[in-house]
C-alpha atoms as a PDB file:
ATOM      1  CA  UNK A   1     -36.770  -7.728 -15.671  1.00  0.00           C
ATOM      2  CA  UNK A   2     -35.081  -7.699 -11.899  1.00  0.00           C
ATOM      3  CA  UNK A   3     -37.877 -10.199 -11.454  1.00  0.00           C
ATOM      4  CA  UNK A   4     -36.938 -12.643 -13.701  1.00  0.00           C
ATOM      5  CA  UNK A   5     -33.231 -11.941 -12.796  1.00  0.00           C
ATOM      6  CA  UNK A   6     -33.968 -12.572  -8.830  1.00  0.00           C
ATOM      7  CA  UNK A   7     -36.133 -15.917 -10.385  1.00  0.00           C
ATOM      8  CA  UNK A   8     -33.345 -17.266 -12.310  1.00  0.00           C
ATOM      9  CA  UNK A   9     -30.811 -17.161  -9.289  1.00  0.00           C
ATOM     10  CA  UNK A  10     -33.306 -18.715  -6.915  1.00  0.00           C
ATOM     11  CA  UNK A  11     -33.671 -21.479  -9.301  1.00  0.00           C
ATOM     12  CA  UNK A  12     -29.745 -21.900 -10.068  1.00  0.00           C
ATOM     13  CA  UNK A  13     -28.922 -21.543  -6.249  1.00  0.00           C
ATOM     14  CA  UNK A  14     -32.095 -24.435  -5.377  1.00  0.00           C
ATOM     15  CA  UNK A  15     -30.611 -26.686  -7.888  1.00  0.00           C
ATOM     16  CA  UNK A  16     -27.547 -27.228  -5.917  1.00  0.00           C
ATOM     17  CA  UNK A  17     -27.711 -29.115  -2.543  1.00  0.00           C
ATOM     18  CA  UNK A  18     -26.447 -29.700   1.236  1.00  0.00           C
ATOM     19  CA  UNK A  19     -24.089 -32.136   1.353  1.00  0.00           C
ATOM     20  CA  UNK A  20     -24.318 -33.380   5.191  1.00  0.00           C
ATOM     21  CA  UNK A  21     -20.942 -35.662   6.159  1.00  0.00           C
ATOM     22  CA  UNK A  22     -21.829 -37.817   8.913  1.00  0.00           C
ATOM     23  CA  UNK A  23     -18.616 -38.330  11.789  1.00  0.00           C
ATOM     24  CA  UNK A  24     -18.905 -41.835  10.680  1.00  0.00           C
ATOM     25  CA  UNK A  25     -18.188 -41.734   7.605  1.00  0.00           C
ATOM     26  CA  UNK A  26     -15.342 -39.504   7.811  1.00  0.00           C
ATOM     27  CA  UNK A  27     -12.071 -41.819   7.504  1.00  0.00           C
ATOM     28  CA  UNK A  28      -8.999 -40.952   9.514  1.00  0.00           C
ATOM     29  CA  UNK A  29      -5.696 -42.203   7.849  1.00  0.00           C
ATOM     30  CA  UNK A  30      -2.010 -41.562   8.563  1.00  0.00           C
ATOM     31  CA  UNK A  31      -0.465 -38.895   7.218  1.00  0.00           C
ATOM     32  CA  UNK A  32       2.475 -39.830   4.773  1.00  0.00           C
ATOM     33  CA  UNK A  33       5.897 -40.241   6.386  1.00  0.00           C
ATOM     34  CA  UNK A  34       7.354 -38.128   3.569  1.00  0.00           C
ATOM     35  CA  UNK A  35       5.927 -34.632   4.572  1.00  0.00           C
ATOM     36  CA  UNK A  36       5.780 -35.280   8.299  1.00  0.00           C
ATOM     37  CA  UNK A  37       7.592 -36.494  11.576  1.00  0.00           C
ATOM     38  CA  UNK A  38       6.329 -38.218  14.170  1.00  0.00           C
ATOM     39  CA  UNK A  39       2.913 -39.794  14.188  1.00  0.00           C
ATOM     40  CA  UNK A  40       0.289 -37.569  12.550  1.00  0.00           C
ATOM     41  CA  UNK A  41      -3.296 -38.640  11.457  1.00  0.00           C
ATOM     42  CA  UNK A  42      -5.663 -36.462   8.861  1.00  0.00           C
ATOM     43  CA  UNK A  43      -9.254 -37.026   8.384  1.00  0.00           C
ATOM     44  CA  UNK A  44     -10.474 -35.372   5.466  1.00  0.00           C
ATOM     45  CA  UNK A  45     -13.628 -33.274   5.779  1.00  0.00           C
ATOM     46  CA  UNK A  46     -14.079 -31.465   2.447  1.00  0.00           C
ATOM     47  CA  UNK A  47     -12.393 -32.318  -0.694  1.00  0.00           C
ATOM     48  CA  UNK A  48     -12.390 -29.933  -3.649  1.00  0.00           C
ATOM     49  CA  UNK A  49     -16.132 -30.543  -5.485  1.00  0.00           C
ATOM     50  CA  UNK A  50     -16.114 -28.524  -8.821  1.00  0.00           C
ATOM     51  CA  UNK A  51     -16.194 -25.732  -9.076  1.00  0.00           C
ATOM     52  CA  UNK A  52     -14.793 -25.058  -5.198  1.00  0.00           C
ATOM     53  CA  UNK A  53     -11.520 -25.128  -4.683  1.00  0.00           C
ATOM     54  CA  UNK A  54     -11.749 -26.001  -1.404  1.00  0.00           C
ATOM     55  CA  UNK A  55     -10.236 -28.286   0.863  1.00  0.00           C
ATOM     56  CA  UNK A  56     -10.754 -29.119   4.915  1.00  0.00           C
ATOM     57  CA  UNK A  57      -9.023 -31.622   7.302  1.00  0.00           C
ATOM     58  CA  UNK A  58      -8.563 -32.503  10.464  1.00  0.00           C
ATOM     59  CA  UNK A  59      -5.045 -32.762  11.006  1.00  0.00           C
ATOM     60  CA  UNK A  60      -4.251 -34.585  14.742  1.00  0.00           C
ATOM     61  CA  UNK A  61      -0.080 -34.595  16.285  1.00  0.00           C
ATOM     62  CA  UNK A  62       1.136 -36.776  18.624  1.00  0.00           C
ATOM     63  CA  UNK A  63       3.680 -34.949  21.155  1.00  0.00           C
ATOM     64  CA  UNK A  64       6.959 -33.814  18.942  1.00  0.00           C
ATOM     65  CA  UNK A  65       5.315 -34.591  15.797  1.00  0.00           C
ATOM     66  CA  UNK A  66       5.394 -31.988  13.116  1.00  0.00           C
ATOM     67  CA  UNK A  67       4.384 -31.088   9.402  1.00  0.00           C
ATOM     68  CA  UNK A  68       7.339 -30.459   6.743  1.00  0.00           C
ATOM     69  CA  UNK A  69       8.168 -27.036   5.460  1.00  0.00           C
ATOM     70  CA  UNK A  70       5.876 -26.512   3.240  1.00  0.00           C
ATOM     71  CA  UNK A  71       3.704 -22.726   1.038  1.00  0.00           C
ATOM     72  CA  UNK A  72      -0.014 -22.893  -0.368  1.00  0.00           C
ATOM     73  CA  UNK A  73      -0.672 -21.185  -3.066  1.00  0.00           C
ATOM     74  CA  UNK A  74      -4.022 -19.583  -1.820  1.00  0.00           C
ATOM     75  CA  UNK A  75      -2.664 -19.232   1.769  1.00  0.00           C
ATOM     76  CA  UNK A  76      -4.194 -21.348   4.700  1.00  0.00           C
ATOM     77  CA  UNK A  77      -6.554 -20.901   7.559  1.00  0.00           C
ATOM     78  CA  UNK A  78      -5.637 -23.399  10.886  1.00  0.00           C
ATOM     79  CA  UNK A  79      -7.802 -23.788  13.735  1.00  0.00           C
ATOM     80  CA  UNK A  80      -6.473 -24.875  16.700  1.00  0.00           C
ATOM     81  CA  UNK A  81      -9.483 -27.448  17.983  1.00  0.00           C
ATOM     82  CA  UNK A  82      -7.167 -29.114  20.766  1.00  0.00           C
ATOM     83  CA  UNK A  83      -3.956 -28.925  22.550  1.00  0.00           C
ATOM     84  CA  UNK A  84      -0.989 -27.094  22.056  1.00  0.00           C
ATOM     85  CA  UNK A  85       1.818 -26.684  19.599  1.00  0.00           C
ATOM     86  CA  UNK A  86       3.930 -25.001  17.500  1.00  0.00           C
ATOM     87  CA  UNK A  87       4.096 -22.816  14.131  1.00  0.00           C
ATOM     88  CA  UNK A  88       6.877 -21.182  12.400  1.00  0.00           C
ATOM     89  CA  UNK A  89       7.322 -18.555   9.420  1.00  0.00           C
ATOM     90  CA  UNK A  90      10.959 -19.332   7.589  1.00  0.00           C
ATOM     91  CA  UNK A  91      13.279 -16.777   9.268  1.00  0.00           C
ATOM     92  CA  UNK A  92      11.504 -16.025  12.186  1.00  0.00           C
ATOM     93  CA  UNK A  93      10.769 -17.402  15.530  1.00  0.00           C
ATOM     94  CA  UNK A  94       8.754 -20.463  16.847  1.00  0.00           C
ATOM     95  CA  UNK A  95       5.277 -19.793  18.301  1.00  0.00           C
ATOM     96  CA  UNK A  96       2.859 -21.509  20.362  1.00  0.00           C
ATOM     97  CA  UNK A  97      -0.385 -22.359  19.835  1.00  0.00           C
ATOM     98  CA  UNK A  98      -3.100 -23.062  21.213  1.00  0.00           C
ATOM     99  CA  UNK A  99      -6.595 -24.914  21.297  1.00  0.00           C
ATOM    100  CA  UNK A 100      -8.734 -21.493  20.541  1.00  0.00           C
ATOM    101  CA  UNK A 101      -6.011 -20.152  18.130  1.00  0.00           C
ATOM    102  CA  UNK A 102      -6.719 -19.100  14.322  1.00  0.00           C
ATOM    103  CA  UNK A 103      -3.549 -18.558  12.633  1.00  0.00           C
ATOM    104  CA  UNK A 104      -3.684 -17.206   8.865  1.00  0.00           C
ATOM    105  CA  UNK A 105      -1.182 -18.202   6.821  1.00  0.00           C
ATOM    106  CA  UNK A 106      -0.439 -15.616   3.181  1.00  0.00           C
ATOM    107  CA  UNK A 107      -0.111 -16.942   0.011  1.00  0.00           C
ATOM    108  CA  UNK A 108       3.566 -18.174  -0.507  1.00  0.00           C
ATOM    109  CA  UNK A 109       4.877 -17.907   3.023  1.00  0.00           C
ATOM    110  CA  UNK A 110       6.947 -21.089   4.030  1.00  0.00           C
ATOM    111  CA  UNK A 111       5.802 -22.507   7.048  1.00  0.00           C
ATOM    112  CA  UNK A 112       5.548 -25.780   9.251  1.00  0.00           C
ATOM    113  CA  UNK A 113       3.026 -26.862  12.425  1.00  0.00           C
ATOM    114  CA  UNK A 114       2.787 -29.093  14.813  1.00  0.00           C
ATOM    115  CA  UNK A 115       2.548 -30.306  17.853  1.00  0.00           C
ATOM    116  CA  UNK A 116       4.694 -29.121  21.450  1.00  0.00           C
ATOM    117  CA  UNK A 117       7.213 -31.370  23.013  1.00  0.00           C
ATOM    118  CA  UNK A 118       5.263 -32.632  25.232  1.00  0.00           C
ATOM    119  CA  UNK A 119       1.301 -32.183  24.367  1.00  0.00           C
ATOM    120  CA  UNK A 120      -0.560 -33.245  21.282  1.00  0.00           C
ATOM    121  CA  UNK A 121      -2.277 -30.835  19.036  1.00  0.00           C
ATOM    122  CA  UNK A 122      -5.574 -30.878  17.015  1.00  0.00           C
ATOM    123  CA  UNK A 123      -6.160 -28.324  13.975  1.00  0.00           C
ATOM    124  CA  UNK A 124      -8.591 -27.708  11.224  1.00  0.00           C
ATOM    125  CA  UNK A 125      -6.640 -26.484   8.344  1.00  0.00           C
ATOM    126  CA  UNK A 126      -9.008 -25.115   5.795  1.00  0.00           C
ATOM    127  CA  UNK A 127      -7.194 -24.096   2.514  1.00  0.00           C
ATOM    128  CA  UNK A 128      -7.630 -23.526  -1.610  1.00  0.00           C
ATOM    129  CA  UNK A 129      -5.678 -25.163  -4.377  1.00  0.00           C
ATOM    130  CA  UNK A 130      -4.606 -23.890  -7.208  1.00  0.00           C
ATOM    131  CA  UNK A 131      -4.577 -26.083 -10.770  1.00  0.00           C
ATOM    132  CA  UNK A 132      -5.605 -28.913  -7.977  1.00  0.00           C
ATOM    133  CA  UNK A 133      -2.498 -28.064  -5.760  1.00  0.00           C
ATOM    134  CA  UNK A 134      -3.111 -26.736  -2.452  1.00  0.00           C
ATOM    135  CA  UNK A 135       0.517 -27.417  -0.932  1.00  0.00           C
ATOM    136  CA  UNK A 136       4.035 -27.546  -2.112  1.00  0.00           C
ATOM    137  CA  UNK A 137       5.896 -29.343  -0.053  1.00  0.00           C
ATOM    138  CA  UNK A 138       9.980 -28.799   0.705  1.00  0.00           C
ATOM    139  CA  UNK A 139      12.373 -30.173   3.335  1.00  0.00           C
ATOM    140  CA  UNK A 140      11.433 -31.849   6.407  1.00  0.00           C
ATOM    141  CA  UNK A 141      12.223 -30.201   9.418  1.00  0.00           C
ATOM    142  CA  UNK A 142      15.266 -31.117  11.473  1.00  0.00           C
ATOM    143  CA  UNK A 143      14.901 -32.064  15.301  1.00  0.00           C
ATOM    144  CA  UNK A 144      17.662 -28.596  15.860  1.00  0.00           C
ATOM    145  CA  UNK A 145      15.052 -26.554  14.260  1.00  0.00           C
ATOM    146  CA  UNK A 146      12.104 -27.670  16.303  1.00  0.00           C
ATOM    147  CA  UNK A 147      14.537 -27.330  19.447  1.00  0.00           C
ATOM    148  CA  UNK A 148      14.973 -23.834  19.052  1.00  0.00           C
END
């Protein structure tokens, strides 16, 4: 009986496949003015694919540039692949980051990221949705905030 158990999920687990996504056929597109300031560019590198939930990007800042304020309803993971920049939890201070960072994000915590005054920033931001929603976005965030 284990036998046929252990068959069964070798045979379930063969019938799916790799999916290998080549650099070049990765598209990199401007992030929408509405949810960000300053010039940011995403390149999607896993969309959700039934029955994941998962999503990936590439999310690139130019100096000062910056996401909205914004929760996900599964939290988020961020990798910090280049530069520096910034990150802050609603209420509390601004920190930096940095390329070599991995910042974890809870379910429901407001948030924004981006970029330092001065430097760019690269991140992965790996995150799940929810009913197809992985973010709700809120307010943008003013230049006084990102001052401070």
């Amino acid at each position: 009986m284990a036998e046929n158990q252990a068959n069964s999920l070798i045979t379930s687990i063969s019938s799916k496949s790799i999916k290998l996504i080549k650099p070049e056929s990765q598209q990199t597109i401007a992030a929408p003015a509405e949810h960000f300031t300053g010039s940011v560019h995403l390149k999607l590198l896993v969309t959700e694919d039934d029955p994941s939930c998962l999503s990936c990007a590439s999310v690139s800042f130019d100096p000062s540039a910056r996401s909205a304020w914004h929760t996900h309803p599964r939290g988020q993971l961020l990798i910090v692949t280049a530069g520096i920049g910034r990150i802050q939890e609603w209420g509390k201070p601004i920190l930096k980051i940095q390329t070599g960072d991995v910042i974890w994000t809870p379910p429901g915590v407001k948030h924004w990221h981006g970029a330092a005054p001065t430097t760019g920033m690269t991140h992965t931001a790996i995150q799940e949705s929810v009913d197809g929603k992985c973010i709700e976005w809120m307010e943008k965030v003013s230049d006084e905030e990102y001052r401070k």
